[in-house]
Protein backbone atom coordinates (compact mmCIF):
# COMPACT_ATOMS: atom_id res chain seq x y z
CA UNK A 1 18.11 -18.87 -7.26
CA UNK A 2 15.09 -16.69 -6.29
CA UNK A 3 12.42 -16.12 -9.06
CA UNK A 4 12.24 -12.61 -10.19
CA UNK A 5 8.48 -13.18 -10.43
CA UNK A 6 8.20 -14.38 -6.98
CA UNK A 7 10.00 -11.10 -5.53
CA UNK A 8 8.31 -8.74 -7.88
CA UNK A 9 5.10 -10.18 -6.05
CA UNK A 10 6.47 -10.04 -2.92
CA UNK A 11 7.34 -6.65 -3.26
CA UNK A 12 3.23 -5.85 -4.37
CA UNK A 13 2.22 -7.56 -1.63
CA UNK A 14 4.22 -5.69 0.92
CA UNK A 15 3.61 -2.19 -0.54
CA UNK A 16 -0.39 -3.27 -0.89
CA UNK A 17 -0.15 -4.21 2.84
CA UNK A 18 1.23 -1.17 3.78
CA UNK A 19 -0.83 0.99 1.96
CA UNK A 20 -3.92 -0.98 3.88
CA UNK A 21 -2.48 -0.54 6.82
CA UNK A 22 -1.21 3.37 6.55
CA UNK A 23 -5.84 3.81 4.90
CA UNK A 24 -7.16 1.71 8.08
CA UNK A 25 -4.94 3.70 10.35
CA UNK A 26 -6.61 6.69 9.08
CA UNK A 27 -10.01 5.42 9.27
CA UNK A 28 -10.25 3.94 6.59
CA UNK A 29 -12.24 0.40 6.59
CA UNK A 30 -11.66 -1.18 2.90
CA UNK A 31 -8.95 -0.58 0.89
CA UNK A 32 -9.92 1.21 -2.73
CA UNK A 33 -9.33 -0.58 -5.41
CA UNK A 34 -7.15 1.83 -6.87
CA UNK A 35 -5.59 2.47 -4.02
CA UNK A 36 -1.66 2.92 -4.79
CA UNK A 37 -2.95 6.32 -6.58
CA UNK A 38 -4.10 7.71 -3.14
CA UNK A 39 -1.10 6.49 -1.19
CA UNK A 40 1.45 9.43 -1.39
CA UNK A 41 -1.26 11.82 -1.31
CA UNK A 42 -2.86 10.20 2.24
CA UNK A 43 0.88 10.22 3.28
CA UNK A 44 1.98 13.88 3.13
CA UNK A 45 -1.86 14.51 4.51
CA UNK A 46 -0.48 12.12 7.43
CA UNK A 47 2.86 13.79 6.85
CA UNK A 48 1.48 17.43 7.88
């Protein structure tokens, strides 16, 4: 049985990764705090 909890954190993790990765590719350093706001807005910039 795999804890819901456990994959719901999981899944943060990953997308929090990714979004760190996708800001330091773009010259980024540190991630913002509130960073999941910026995300699909740094991604279409990437995007265009």
């Amino acid at each position: 049985m795999i804890d819901p909890l456990l994959t719901y954190v999981e899944q943060r993790l990953s997308r929090d990764l990714d979004a760190a990765l996708t800001l330091r590719s773009l010259g980024f350093a540190r991630p913002l705090p509130h960073m999941r706001r910026y995300v699909p807005r740094v991604r279409l910039r990437a995007a265009r």
